[in-house]
Protein backbone atom coordinates (compact mmCIF):
# COMPACT_ATOMS: atom_id res chain seq x y z
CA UNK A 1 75.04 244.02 177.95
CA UNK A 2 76.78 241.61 179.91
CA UNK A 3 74.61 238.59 181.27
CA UNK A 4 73.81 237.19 184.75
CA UNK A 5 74.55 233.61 185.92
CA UNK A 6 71.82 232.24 188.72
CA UNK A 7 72.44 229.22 191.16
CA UNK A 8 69.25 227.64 191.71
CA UNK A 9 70.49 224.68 194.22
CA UNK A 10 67.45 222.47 194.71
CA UNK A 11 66.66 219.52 196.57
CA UNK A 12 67.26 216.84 193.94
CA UNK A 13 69.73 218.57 191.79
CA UNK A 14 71.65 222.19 190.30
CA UNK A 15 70.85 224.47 188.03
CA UNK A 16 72.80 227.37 186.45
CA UNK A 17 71.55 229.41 184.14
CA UNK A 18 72.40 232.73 182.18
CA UNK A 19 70.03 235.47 181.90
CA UNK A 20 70.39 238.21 179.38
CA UNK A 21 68.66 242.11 180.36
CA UNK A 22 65.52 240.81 178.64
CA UNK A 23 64.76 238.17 180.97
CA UNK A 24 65.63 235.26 178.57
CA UNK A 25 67.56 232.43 178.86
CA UNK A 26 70.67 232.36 177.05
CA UNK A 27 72.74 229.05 178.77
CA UNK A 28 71.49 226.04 180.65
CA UNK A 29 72.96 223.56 182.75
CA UNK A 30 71.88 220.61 185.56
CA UNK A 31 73.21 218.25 187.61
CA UNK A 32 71.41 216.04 190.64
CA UNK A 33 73.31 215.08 193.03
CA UNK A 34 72.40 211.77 195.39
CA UNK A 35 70.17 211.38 198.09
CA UNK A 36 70.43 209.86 201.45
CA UNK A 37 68.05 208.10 203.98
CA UNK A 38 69.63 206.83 206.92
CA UNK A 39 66.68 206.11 208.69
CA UNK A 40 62.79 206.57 207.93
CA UNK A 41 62.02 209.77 207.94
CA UNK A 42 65.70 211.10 207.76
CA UNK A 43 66.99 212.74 204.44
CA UNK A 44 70.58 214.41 203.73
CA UNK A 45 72.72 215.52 201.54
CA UNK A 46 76.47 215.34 200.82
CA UNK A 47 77.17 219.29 201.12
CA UNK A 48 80.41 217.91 198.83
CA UNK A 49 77.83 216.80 196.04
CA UNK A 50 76.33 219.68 196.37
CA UNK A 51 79.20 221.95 195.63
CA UNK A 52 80.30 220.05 192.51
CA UNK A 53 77.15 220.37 191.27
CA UNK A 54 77.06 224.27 191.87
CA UNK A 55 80.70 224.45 190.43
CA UNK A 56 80.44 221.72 187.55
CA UNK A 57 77.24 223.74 186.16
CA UNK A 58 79.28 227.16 186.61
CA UNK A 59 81.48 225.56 184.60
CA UNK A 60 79.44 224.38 181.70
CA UNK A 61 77.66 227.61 181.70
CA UNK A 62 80.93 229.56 181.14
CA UNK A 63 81.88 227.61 178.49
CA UNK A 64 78.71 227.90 176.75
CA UNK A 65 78.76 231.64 176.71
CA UNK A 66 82.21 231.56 174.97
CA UNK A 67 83.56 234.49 176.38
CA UNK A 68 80.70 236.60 176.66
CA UNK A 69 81.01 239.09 179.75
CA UNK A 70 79.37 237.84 182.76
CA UNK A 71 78.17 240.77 185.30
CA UNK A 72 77.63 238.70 188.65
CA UNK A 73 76.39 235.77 190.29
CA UNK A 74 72.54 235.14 192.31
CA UNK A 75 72.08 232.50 194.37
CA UNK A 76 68.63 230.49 195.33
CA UNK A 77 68.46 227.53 197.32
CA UNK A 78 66.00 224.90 198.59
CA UNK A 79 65.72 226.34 202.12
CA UNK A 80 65.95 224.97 206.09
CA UNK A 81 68.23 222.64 205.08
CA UNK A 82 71.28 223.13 207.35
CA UNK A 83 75.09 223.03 206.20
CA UNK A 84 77.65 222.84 208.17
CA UNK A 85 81.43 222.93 207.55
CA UNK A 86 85.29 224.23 209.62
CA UNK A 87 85.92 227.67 208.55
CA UNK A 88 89.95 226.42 208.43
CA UNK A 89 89.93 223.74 206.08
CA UNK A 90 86.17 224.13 204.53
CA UNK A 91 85.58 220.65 205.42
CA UNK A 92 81.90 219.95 205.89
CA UNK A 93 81.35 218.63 209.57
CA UNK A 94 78.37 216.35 208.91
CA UNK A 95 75.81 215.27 205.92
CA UNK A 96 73.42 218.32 205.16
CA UNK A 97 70.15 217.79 206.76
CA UNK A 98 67.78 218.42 204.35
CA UNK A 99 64.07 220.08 204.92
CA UNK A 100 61.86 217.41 204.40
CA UNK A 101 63.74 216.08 207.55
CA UNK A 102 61.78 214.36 210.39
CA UNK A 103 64.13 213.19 213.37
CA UNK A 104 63.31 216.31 215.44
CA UNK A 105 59.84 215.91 215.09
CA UNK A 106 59.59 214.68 219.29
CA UNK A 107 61.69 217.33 219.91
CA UNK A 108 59.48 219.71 218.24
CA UNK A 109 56.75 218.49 220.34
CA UNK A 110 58.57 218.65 223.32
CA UNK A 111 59.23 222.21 223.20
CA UNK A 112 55.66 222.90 222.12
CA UNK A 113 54.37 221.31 225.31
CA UNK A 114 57.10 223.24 226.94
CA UNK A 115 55.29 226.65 226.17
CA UNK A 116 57.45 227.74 223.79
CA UNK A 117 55.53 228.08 220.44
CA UNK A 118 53.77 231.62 220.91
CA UNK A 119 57.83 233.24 221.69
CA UNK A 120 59.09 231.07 218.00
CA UNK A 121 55.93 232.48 216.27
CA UNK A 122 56.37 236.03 217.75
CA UNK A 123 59.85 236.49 216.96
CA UNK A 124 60.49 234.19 213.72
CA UNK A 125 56.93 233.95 212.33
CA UNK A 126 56.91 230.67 212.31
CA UNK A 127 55.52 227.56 213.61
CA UNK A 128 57.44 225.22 215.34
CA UNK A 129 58.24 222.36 213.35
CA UNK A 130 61.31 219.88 211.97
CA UNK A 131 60.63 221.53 208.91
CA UNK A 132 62.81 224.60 209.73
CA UNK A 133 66.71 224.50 210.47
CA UNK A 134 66.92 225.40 214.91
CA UNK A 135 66.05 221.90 215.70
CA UNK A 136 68.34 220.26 213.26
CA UNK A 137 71.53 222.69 214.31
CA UNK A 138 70.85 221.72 217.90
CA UNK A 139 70.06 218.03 216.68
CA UNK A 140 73.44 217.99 215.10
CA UNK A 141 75.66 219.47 218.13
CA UNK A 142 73.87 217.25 220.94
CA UNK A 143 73.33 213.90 219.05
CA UNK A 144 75.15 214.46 215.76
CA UNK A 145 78.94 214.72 217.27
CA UNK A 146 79.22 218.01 215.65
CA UNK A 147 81.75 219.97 218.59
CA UNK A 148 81.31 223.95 218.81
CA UNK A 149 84.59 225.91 218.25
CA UNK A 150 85.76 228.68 216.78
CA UNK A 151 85.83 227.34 213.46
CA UNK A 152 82.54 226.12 213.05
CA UNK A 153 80.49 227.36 210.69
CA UNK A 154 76.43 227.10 209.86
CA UNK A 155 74.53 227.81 207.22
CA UNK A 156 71.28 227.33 204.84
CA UNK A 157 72.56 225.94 201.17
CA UNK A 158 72.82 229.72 199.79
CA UNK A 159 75.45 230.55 202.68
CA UNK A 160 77.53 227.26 201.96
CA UNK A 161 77.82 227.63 198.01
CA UNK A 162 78.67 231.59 198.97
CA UNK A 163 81.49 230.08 200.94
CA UNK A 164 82.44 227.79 198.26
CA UNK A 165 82.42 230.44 195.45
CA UNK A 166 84.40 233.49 197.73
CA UNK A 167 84.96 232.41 200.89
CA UNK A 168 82.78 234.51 202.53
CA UNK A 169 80.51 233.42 205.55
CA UNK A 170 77.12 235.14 204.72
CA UNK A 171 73.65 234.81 203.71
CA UNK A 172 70.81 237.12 203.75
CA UNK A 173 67.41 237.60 205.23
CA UNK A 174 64.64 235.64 203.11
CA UNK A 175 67.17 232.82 204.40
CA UNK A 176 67.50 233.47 207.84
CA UNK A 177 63.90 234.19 208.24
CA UNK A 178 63.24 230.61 207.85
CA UNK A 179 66.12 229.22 210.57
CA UNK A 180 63.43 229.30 213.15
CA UNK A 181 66.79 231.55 215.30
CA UNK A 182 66.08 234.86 213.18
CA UNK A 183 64.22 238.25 214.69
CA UNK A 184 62.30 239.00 211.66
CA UNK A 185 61.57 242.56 213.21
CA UNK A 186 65.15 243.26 214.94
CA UNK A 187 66.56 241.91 211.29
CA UNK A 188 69.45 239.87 213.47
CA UNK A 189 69.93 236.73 215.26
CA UNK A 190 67.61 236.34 218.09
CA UNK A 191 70.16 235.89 221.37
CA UNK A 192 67.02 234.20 222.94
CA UNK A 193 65.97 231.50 220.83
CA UNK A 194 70.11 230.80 220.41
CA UNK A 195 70.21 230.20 223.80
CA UNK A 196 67.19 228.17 223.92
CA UNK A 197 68.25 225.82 220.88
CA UNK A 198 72.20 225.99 221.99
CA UNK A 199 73.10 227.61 219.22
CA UNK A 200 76.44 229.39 219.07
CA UNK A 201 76.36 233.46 217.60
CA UNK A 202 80.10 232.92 216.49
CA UNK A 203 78.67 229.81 213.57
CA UNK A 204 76.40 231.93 211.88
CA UNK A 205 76.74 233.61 208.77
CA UNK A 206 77.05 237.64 208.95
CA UNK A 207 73.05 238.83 207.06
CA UNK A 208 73.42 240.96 204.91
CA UNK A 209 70.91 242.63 202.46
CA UNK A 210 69.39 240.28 199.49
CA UNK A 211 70.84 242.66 196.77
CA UNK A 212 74.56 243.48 197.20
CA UNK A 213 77.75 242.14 196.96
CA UNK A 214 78.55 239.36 199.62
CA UNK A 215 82.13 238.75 197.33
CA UNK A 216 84.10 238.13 194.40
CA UNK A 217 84.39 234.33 193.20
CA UNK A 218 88.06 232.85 193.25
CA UNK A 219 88.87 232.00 189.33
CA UNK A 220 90.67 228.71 190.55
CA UNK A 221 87.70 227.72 191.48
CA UNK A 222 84.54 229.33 189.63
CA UNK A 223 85.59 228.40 185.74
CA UNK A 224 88.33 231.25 185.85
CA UNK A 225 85.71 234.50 186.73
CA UNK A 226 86.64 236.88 188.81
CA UNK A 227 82.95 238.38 189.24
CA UNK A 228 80.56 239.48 192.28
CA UNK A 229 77.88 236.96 193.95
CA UNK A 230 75.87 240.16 194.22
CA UNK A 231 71.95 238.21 194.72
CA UNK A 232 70.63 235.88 197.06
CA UNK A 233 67.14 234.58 198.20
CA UNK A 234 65.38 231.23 199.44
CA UNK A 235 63.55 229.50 196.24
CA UNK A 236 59.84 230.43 196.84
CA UNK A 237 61.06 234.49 197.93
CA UNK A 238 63.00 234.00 194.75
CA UNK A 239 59.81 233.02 192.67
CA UNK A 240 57.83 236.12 194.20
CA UNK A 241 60.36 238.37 193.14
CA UNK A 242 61.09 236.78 189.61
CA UNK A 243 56.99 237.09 188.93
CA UNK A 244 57.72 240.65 189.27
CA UNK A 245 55.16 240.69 192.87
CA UNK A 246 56.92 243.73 193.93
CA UNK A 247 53.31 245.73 195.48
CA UNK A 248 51.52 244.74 198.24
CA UNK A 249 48.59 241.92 197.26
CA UNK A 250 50.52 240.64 194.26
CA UNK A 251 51.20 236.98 195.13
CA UNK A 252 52.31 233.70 193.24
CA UNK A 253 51.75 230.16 193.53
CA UNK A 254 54.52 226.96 192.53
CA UNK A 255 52.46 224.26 191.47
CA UNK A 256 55.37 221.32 192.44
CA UNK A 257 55.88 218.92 194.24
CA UNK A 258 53.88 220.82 197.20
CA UNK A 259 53.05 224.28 196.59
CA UNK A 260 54.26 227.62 197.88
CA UNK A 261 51.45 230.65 197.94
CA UNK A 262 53.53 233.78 198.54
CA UNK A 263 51.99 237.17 198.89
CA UNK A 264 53.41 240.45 199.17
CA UNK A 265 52.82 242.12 202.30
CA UNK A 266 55.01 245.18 202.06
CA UNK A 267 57.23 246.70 204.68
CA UNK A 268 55.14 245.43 207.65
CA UNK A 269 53.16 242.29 208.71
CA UNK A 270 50.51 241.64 210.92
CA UNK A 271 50.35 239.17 213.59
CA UNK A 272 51.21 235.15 213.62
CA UNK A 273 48.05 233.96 212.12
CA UNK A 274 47.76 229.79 212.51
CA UNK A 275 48.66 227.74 209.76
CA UNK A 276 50.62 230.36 207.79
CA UNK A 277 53.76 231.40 207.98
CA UNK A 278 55.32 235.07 208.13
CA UNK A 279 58.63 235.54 206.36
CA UNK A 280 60.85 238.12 204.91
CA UNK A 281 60.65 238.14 201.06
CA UNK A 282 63.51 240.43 200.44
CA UNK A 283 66.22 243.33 201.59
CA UNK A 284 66.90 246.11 198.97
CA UNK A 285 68.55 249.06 199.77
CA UNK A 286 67.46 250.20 203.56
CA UNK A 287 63.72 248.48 203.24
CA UNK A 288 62.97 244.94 204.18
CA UNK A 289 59.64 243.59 202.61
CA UNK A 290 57.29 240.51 204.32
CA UNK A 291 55.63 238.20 202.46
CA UNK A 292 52.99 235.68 204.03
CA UNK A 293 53.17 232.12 203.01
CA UNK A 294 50.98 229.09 202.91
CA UNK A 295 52.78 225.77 202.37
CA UNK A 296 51.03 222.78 201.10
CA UNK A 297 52.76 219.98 201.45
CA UNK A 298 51.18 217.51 198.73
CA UNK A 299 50.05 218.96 194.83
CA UNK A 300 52.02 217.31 192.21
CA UNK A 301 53.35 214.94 194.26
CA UNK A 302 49.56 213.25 194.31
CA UNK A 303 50.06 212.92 190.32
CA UNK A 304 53.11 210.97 191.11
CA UNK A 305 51.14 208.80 193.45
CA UNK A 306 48.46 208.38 190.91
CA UNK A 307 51.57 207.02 188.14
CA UNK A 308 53.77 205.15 190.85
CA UNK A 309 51.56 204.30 193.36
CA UNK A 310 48.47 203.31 191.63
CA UNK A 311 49.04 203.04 188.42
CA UNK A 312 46.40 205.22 186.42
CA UNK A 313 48.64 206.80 184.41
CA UNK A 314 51.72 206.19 182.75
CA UNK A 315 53.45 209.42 183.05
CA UNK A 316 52.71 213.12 184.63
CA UNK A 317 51.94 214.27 181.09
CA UNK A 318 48.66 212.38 181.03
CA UNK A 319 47.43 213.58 184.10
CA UNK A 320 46.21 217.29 182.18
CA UNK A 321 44.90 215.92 179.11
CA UNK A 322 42.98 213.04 181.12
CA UNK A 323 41.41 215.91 183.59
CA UNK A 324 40.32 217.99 180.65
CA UNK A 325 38.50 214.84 179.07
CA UNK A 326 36.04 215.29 181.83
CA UNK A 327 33.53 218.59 182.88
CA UNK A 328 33.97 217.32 186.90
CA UNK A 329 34.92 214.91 188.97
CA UNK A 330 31.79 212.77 188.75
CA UNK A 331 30.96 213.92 192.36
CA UNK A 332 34.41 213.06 193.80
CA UNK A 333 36.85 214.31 196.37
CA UNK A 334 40.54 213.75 196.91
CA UNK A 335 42.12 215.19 199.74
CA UNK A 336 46.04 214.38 199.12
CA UNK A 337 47.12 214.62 202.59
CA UNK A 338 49.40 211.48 202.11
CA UNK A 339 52.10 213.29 204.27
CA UNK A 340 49.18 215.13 206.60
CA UNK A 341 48.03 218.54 205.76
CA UNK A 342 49.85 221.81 205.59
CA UNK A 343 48.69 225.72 205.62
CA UNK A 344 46.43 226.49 206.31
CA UNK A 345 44.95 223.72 208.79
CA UNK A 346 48.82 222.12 209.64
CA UNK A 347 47.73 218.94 210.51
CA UNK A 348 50.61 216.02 210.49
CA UNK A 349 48.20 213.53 211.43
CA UNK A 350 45.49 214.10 208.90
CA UNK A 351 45.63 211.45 206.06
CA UNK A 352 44.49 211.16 202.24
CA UNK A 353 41.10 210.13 201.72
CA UNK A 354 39.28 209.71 198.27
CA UNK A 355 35.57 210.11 198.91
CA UNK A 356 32.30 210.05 196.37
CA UNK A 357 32.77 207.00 194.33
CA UNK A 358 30.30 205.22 192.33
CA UNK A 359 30.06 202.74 189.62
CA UNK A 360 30.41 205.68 187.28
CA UNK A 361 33.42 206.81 189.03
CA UNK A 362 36.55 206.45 186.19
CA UNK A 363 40.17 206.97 186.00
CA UNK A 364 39.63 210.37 184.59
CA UNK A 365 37.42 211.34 187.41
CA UNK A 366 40.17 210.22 189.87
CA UNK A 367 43.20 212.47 188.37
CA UNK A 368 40.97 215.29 187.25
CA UNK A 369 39.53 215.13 191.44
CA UNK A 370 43.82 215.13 192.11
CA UNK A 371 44.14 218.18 189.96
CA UNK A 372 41.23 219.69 191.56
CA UNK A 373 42.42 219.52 194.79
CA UNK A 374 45.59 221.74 193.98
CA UNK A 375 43.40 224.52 193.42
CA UNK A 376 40.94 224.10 196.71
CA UNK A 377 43.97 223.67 198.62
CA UNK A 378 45.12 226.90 197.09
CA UNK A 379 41.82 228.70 197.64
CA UNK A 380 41.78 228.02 201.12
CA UNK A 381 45.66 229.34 201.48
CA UNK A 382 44.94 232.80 199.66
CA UNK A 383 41.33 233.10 201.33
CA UNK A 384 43.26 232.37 205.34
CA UNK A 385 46.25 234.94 204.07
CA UNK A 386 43.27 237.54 202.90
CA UNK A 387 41.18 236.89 206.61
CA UNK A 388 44.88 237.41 208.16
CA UNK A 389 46.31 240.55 206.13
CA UNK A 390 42.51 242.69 205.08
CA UNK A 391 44.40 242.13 201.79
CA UNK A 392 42.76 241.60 198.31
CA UNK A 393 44.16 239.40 195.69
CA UNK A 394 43.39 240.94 192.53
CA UNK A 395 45.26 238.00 190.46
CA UNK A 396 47.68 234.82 190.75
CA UNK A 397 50.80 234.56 189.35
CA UNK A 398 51.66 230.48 188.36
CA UNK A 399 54.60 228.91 187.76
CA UNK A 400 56.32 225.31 188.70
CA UNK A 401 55.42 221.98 186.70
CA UNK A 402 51.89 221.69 186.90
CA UNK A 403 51.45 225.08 186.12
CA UNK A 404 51.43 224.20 182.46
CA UNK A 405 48.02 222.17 182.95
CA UNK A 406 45.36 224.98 181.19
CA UNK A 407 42.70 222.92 183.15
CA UNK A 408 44.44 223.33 186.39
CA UNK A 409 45.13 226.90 185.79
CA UNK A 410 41.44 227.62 184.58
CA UNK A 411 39.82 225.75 187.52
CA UNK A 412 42.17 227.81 189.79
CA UNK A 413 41.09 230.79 188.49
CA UNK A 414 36.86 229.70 188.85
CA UNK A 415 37.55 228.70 192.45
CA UNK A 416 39.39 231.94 193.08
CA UNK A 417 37.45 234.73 191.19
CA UNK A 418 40.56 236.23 189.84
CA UNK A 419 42.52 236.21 186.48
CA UNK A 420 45.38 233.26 187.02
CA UNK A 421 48.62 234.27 184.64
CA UNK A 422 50.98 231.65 183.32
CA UNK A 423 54.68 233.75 182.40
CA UNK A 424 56.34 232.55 178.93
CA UNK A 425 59.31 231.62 181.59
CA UNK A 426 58.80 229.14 184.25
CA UNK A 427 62.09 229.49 185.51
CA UNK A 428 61.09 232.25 188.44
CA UNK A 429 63.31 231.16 190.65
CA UNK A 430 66.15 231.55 188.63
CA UNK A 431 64.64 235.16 187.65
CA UNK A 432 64.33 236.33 190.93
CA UNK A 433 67.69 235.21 191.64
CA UNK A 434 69.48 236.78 188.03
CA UNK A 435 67.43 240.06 189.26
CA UNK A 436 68.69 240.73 192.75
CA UNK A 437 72.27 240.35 190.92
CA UNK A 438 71.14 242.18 188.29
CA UNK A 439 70.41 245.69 190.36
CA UNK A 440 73.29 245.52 192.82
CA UNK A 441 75.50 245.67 188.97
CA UNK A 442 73.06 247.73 187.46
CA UNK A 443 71.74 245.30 184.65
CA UNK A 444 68.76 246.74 185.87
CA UNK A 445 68.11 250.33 187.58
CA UNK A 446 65.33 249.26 189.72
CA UNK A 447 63.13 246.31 190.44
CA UNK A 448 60.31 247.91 188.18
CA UNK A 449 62.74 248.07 184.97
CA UNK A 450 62.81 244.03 185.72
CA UNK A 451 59.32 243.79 185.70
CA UNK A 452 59.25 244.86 182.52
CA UNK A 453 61.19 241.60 181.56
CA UNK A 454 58.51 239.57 182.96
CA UNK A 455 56.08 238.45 180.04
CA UNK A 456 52.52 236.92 180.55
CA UNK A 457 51.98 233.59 178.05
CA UNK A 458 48.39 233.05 178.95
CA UNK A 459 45.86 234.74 181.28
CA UNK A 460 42.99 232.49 182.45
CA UNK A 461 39.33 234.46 183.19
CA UNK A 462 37.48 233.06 185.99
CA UNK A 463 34.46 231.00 184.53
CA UNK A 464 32.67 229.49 187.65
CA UNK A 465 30.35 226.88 187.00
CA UNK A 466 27.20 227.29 188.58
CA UNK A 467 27.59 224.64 191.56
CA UNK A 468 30.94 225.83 192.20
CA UNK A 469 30.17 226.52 196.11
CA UNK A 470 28.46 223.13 196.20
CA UNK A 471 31.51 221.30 195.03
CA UNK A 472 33.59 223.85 197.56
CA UNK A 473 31.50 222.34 200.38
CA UNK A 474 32.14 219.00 199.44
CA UNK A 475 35.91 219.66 199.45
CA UNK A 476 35.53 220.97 202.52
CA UNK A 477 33.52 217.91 203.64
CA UNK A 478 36.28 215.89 202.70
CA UNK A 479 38.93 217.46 204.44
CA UNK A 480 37.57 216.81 207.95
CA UNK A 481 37.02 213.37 206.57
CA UNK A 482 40.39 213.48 206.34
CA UNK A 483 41.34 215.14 209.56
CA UNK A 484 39.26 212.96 211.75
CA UNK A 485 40.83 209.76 210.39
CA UNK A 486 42.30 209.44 213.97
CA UNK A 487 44.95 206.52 214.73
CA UNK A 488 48.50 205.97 216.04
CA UNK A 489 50.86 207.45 213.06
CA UNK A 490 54.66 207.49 213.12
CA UNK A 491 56.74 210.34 211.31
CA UNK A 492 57.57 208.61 208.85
């Protein structure tokens, strides 16, 4: 059987990878590209560097198969982040601006003091925030000396490697769901909020269904294939679907540098709920499914601070072995909201707080309370998105980096009451992404035959210790600690 090549364009670097019918990995190649800061709080990309990646990855990948057939391309991408380039010459028109972008955060407010939140939420199912692409677009034509014409094209990373590998303008909805200009119920771009944010129709990319040929790669370019890119989807829709969640209540967490609860809601969603998000997980055929997300904006990324900022541990590596040394946290909290707090309280100006030391307090104590902390923050995602949707998660499905912590996994599974399950591969996203190619070639018949690929490595059995609702309280103690920490903050 011929094998599947995924994209997974991230923030920090590329990824391509091969994917036999069995799910496994059978060619591997990465490239970062560089990073840019203007200004505090500002972050792009070079939409160049990003290409080259994409296409010097391709490239390697191709060559390490050695002539082995290659069925079709997928595509996921880190999403928001806007792209955008002349349709004549395929120049890009500016720097990418990346998610993790702040300049429209006044803007953001301006528009929510304007009344305009409850029409975003109602139509996009979102909340109104730099986080998502509308403000950037319109940042980028009134400030950015970006001109509207004819030629000018938008779109999320997925639509501008598309373009690079056929030509085609396109992208899909799991994408345009999170563009803060896309009708999540209509399934098209919302005339209203394109108006509102001064958004041309004529510079976005034609949606088209997440499974399905958008076109056939040019062999000058793409390491001589002539082949379909036949699968795209955002990263964390991409995860959901490559951890096989493919029923309503199945849902998945990323343990990275934030993390990314994603639950299946099936072919209809309730209303906005605060603090979570309501996006489209995937198109197949004629039937569009919604997932709900919670976003948390700071998990691994408090390990890091731990190494780098403090100092208590060499490397990320240590942080799992130094939680397990310890039964608890010796009484103490850490609430990592070093970049405020996201689902479900979305809170920018909350800030971290460590609370409950003693004399006894110890190193261990401090990373086991930061590993900790990714599983409350968890809880409280999947027990809002339960509240929200009358839903009941019957297990978690784990994957990213810190997923391969047992004790985090095993914690997460006492604070939650259900069986957590770690997959032998913890490349989801690139599985989702090799699977939506996959079924429009017929690699696979049907999204169940790829579930059968997926493969559990460990399950963890919840084992609560008795004072787990104690501890739970004291979490949640912490947390307004940490919300009430009131002063004068600047996006930073």
């Amino acid at each position: 059987m011929a094998v599947v090549l995924a994209i997974d364009a991230g923030t920090t670097g590329v990824r391509t990878v091969a994917i036999d019918a069995a799910g496994a990995r059978r060619a591997y190649a990465y490239r970062e590209f560089a990073q840019h800061f203007p200004q505090p709080g500002w972050v792009e990309h070079d939409p160049l560097d990003i290409r080259d990646a994409a296409l010097g990855t391709l490239a390697e990948v191709v060559r390490a198969l050695d002539g082995e057939a290659v069925a079709g391309i997928g595509i996921t991408n880190q999403r928001e982040t806007v792209v955008v380039w002349d349709r004549d010459t395929g120049a890009p028109r500016h720097r990418a601006l990346v998610w993790q972008d702040r300049r429209t955060a006044a803007r953001c407010t301006e528009l929510r003091d304007a009344g305009v939140e409850p029409l975003v939420r109602a139509t996009t199912g979102l909340v109104l925030d730099p986080y998502f692409s509308a403000t950037k677009l319109e940042w980028l034509l009134r400030e950015g000396g970006v001109t509207a014409s004819p030629s000018l094209a938008f779109g999320t990373v997925d639509s501008w490697i598309l373009w690079c590998l056929t030509g085609e303008h396109a992208t899909e909805p799991s994408n345009a769901s999170r563009t803060m200009l896309f009708d999540i119920d209509a399934l098209d771009w919302s005339d209203e909020l394109c108006a509102m944010f001064g958004v041309p129709r004529s510079c976005l990319p034609e949606v088209r269904p997440s499974s399905g040929r958008f076109g056939l790669t040019d062999p000058a370019r793409v390491a001589g294939l002539r082949v379909p890119v036949c699968g795209i989807a955002g990263d964390q829709q991409a995860a959901l679907f490559g951890q096989a969640c493919f029923t309503p209540g199945m849902s998945k967490n990323t343990y990275g540098t934030g993390s990314f609860v994603l639950v299946n809601l099936g072919t209809s969603h309730p209303e906005p709920v605060g603090g979570l998000l309501t996006t489209i997980a995937w198109h197949l055929d004629d039937e569009v499914t919604y997932a709900m997300e919670g976003s948390i904006f700071v998990t691994g990324a408090a390990i890091q601070w731990l190494r780098d900022g403090l100092g208590l541990i060499g490397s990320s590596a240590e942080a799992g072995p130094l939680a397990a040394s310890v039964p608890d946290t010796h009484g103490a909290v850490f609430v990592p909201a070093l970049t405020g707090l996201g689902s479900p309280w979305w809170d920018p100006y909350a800030r971290g707080a460590i609370l409950g030391l003693t004399r006894g307090t110890s190193r261990a104590h401090l990373v086991r309370a930061a590993v900790e902390a990714m599983a409350w923050q968890t809880a409280d995602v999947v027990d809002a998105i339960c509240e929200a949707t009358d839903l009941a998660i019957s297990e978690l499905r784990v994957d990213g980096g810190a997923s391969a912590m047992d004790v985090l996994c095993q914690f997460q599974a006492d604070v939650l009451g259900v069986t957590v399950r770690r997959p032998f591969v913890q490349e989801t996203t690139v599985l989702g992404a090799a699977y939506l190619a996959g079924l429009a070639e017929g690699v696979w018949s049907s999204p169940a035959e790829a579930a059968a690929a997926w493969r559990e490595e460990v399950a963890f059995a919840p084992q609560p210790p008795p004072d787990l609702d104690e501890r739970r309280a004291q979490w949640h103690r912490g947390v307004d600690r940490a919300r009430g920490w009131a002063f004068d903050v600047v996006d930073d």
